[in-house]
Protein backbone atom coordinates (compact mmCIF):
# COMPACT_ATOMS: atom_id res chain seq x y z
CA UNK A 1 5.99 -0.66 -11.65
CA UNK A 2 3.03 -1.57 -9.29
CA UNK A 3 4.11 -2.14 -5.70
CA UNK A 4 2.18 -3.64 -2.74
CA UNK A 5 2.40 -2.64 0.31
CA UNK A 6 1.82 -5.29 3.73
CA UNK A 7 2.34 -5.87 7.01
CA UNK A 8 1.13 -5.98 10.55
CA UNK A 9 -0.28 -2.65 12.06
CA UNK A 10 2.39 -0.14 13.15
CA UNK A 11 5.08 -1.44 11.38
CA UNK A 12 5.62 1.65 9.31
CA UNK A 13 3.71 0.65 5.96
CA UNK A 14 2.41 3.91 5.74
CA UNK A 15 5.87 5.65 6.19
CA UNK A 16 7.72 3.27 3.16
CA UNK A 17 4.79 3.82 0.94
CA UNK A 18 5.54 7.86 1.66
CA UNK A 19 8.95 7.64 0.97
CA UNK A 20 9.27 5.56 -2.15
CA UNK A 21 6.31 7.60 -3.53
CA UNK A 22 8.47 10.48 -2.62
CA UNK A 23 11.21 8.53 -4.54
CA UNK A 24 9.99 7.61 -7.61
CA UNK A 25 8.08 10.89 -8.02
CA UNK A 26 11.81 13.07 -7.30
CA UNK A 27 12.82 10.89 -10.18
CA UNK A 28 10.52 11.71 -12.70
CA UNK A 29 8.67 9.14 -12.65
CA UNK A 30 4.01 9.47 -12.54
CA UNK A 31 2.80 8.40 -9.29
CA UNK A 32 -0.33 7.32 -8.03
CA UNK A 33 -0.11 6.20 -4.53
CA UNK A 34 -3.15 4.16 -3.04
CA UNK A 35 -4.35 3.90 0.59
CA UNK A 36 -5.93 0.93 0.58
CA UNK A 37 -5.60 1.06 4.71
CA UNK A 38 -8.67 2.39 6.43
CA UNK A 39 -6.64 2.82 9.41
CA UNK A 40 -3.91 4.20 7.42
CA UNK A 41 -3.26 7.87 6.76
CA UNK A 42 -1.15 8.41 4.02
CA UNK A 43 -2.82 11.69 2.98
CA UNK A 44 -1.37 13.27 6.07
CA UNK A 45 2.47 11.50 6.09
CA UNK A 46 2.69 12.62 2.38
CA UNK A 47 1.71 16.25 3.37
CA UNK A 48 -1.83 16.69 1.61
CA UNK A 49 -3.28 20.03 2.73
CA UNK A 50 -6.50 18.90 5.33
CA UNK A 51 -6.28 14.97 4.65
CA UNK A 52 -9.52 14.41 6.84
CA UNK A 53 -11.36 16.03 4.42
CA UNK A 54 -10.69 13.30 2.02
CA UNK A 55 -13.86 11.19 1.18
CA UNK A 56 -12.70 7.50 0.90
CA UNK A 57 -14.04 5.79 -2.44
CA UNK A 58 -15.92 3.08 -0.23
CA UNK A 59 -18.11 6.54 0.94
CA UNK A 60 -19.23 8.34 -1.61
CA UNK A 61 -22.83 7.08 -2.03
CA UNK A 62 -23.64 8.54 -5.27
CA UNK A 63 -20.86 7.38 -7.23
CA UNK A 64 -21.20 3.68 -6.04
CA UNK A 65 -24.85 3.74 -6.78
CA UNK A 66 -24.47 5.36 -10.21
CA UNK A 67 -21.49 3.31 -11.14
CA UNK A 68 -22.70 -0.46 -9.93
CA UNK A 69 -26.43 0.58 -10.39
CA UNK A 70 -27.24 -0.15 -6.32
CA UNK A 71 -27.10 1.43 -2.97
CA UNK A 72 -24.13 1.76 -1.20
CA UNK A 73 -24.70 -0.55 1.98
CA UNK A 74 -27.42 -2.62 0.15
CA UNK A 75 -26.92 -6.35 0.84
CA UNK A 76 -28.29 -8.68 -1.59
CA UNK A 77 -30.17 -7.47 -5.02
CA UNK A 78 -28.44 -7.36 -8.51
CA UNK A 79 -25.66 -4.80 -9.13
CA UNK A 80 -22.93 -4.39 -11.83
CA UNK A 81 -19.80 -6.45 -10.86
CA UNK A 82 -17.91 -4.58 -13.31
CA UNK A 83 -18.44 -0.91 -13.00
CA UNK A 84 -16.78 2.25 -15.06
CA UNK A 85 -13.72 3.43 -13.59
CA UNK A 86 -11.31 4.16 -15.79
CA UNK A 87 -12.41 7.94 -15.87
CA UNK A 88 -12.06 7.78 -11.51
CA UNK A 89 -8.08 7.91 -11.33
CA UNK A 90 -8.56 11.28 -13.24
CA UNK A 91 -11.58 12.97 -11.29
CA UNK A 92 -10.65 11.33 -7.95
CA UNK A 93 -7.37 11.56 -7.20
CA UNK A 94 -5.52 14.22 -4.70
CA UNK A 95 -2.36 15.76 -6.34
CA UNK A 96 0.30 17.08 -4.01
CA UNK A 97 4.14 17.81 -5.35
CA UNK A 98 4.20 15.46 -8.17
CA UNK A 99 2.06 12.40 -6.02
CA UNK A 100 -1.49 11.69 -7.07
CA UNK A 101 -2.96 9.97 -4.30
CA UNK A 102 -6.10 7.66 -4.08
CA UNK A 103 -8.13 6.79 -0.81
CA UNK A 104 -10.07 4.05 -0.74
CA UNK A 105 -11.92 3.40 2.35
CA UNK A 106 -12.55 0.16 4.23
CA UNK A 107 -13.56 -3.35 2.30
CA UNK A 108 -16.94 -4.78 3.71
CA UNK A 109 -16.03 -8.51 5.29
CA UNK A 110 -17.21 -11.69 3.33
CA UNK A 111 -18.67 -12.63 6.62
CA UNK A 112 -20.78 -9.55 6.59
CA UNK A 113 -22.88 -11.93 4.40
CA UNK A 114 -22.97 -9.54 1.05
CA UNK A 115 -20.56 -9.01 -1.65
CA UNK A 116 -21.97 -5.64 -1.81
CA UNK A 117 -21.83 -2.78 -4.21
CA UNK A 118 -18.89 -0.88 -2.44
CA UNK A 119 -16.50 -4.57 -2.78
CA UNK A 120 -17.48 -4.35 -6.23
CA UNK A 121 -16.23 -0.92 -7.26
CA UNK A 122 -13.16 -1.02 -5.07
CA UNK A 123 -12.21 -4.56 -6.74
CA UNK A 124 -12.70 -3.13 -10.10
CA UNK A 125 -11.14 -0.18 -9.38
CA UNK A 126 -7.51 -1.45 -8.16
CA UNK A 127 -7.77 -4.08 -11.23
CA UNK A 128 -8.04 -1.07 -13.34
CA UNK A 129 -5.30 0.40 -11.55
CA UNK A 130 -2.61 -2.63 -11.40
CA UNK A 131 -3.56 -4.12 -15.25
CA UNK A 132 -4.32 -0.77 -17.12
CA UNK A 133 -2.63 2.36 -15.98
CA UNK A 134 1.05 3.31 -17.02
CA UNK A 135 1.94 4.86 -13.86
CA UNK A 136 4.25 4.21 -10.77
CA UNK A 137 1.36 2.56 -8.81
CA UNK A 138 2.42 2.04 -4.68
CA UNK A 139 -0.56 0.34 -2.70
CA UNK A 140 -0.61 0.62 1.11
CA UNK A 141 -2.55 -2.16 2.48
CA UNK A 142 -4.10 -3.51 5.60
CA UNK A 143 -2.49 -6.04 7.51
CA UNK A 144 -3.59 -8.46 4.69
CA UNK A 145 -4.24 -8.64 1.37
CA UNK A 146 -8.30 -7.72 1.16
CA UNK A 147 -7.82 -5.37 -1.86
CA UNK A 148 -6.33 -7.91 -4.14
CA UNK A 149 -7.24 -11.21 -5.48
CA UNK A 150 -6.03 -13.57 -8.69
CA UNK A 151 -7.27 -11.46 -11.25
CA UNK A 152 -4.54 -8.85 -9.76
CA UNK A 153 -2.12 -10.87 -8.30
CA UNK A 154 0.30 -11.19 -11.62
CA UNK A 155 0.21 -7.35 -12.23
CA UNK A 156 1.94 -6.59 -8.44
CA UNK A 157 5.80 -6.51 -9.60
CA UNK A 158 6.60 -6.52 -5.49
CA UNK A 159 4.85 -7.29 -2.45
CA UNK A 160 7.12 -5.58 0.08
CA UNK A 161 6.09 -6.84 3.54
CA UNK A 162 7.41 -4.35 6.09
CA UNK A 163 8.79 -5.91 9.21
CA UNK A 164 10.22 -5.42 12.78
CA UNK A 165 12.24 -7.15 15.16
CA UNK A 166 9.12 -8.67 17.23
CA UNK A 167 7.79 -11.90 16.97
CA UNK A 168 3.56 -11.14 16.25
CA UNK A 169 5.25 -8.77 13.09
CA UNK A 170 7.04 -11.78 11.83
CA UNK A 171 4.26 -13.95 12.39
CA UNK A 172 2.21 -11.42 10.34
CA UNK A 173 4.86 -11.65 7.39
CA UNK A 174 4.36 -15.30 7.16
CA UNK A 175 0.43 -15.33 7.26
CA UNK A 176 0.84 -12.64 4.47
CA UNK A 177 3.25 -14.37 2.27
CA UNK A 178 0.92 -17.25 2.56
CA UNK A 179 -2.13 -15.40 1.47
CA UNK A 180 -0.25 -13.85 -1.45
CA UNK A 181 1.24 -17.20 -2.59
CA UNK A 182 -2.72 -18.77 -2.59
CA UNK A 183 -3.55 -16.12 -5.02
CA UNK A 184 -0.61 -16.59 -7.32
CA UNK A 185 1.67 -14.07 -6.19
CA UNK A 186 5.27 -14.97 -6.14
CA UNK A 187 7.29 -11.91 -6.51
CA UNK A 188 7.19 -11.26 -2.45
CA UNK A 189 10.16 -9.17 -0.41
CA UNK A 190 10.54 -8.25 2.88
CA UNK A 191 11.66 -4.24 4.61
CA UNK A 192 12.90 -4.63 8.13
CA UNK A 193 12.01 -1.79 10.14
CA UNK A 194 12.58 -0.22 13.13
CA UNK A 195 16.33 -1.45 13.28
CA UNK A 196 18.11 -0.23 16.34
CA UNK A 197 21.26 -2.98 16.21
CA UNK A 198 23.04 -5.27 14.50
CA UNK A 199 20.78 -7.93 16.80
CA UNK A 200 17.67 -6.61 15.37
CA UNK A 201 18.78 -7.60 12.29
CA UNK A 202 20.05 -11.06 12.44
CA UNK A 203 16.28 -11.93 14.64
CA UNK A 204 14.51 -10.51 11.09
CA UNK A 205 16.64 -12.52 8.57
CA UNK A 206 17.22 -15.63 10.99
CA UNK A 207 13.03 -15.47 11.86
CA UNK A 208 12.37 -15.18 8.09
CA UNK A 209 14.66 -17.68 6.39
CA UNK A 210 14.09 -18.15 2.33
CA UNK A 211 12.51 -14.24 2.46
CA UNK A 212 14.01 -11.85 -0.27
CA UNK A 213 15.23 -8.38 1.80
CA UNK A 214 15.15 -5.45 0.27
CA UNK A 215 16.49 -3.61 2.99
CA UNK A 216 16.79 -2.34 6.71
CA UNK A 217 15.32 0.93 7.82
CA UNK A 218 17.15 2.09 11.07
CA UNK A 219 15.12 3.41 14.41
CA UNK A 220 15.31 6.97 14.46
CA UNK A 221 13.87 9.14 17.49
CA UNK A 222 13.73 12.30 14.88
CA UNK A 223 10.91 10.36 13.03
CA UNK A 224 8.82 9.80 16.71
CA UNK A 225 9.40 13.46 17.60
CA UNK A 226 8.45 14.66 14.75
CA UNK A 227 5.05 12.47 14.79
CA UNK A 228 4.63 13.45 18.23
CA UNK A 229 4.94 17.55 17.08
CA UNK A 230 2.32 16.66 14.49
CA UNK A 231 4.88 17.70 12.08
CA UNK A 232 5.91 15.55 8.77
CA UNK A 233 8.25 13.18 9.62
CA UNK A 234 9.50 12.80 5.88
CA UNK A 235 12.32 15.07 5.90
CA UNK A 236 13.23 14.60 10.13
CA UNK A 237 16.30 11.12 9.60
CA UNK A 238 18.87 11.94 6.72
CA UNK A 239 19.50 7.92 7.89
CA UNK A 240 15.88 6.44 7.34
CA UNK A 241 15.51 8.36 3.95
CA UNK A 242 18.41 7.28 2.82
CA UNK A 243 17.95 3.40 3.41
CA UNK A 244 14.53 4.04 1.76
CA UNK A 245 16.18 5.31 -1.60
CA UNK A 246 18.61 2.40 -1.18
CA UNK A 247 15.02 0.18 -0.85
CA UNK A 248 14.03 2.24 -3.92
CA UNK A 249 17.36 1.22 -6.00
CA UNK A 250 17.24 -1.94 -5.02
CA UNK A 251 13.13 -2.54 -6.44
CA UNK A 252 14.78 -0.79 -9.93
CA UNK A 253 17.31 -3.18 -9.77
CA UNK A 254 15.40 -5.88 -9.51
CA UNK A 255 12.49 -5.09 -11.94
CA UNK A 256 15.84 -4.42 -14.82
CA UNK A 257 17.05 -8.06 -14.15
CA UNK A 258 13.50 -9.53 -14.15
CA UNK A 259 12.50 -7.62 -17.66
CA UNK A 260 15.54 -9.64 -18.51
């Protein structure tokens, strides 16, 4: 199953890619999770051991240039648009309790005026990832869609856009769902988040009418106060796991009656 990841910042991508990662891996299942999110930091809410010592793919200089045959940061110029990197899921990943985990690093801007070598190897890389690996692959995005295109688009089983009550996040959902649907991908679904009452609920499904929900996360103050103690928050609301392996059901579920 490949699984995207969306949403506006601070809606708790980062936290549902954690927790189904955590779920599918407690189930036996291979797992790579992706952070595609250079403001993201899923290395640290999964519990890797010193995530800011993690070099982001988009960094490492010597790889890019000996994999796309150009400088990393070179505008212009000829460079391979389809590098190796079938081998770079093997000898780049992290691997922490079951989770093999891939950072990587921020996509340079079309208007930057380059489709530069970095773009190149990151495309390539989560093509490989989404069309030609076997494993349980979750990908935690920016606010958009940067890290996919239509080459990729059929291979995502679910785009799960993570939502809370708050008018800018469903605003967000919509200019996602919009993005994805220009590049051919259909199979979208939306997570509320954040849910403190039964009002927060009907302002999600009544804002985002026609959406697919997966489920409803509740607010919990043991996941902020654990955050806040720098500790992982993971394991700190029996409540919020529990509607994520409910979320996690429910993506099984759905993927059985689809293969249908």
């Amino acid at each position: 199953m490949k699984i995207a990841i969306g949403g506006k910042g601070g809606v708790g991508k980062t936290m549902l890619a954690a927790l189904l990662s955590r779920a599918f891996a407690g189930s036996g299942y291979s797992v790579i999770a992706i952070d595609a999110d250079p403001d993201g930091n899923l290395a640290a809410t999964l519990g890797f051991p010193h995530p800011e010592r993690i070099v982001p793919i988009s960094e490492m200089s010597a790889l890019i240039e000996e994999r796309t045959g150009a400088l990393s940061g070179k505008s212009g110029g000829f460079f391979r648009l389809n590098p190796k990197v079938d081998d770079l899921p093997d000898e780049y990943s992290q691997e922490h309790r079951g989770i093999r985990l891939m950072v990587m690093g921020r996509l340079k801007k079309g208007g930057s005026g380059c489709y530069c070598p970095e773009n190149a190897l990151l495309r390539a890389l989560v093509t490989h990832l989404l069309l030609a690996r076997d494993e349980v692959i979750i990908l935690d995005m920016e606010a958009g869609i940067e890290h996919l295109g239509r080459a990729t688009a059929k291979a995502v089983d679910k785009l799960i856009i993570v939502v809370e009550p708050g008018r800018r996040s469903v605003d967000s959902a919509y200019r996602v769902d919009k993005l994805a649907k220009d590049i051919g991908l259909e199979n979208i679904a939306v997570v509320g988040n954040k849910v403190r009452n039964p009002g927060d609920r009907e302002f999600m499904t009544s804002s985002l009418v026609g959406f697919e929900f997966l489920g409803f996360i509740p607010y919990d103050q043991a996941i902020v106060d654990a955050d806040m103690a720098g500790l992982s928050f993971l394991d700190a609301s029996q409540q919020v796991n529990q509607a994520v392996r409910d979320i996690y059901q429910a993506l099984l579920t759905t993927s059985a009656t689809e293969a249908r």
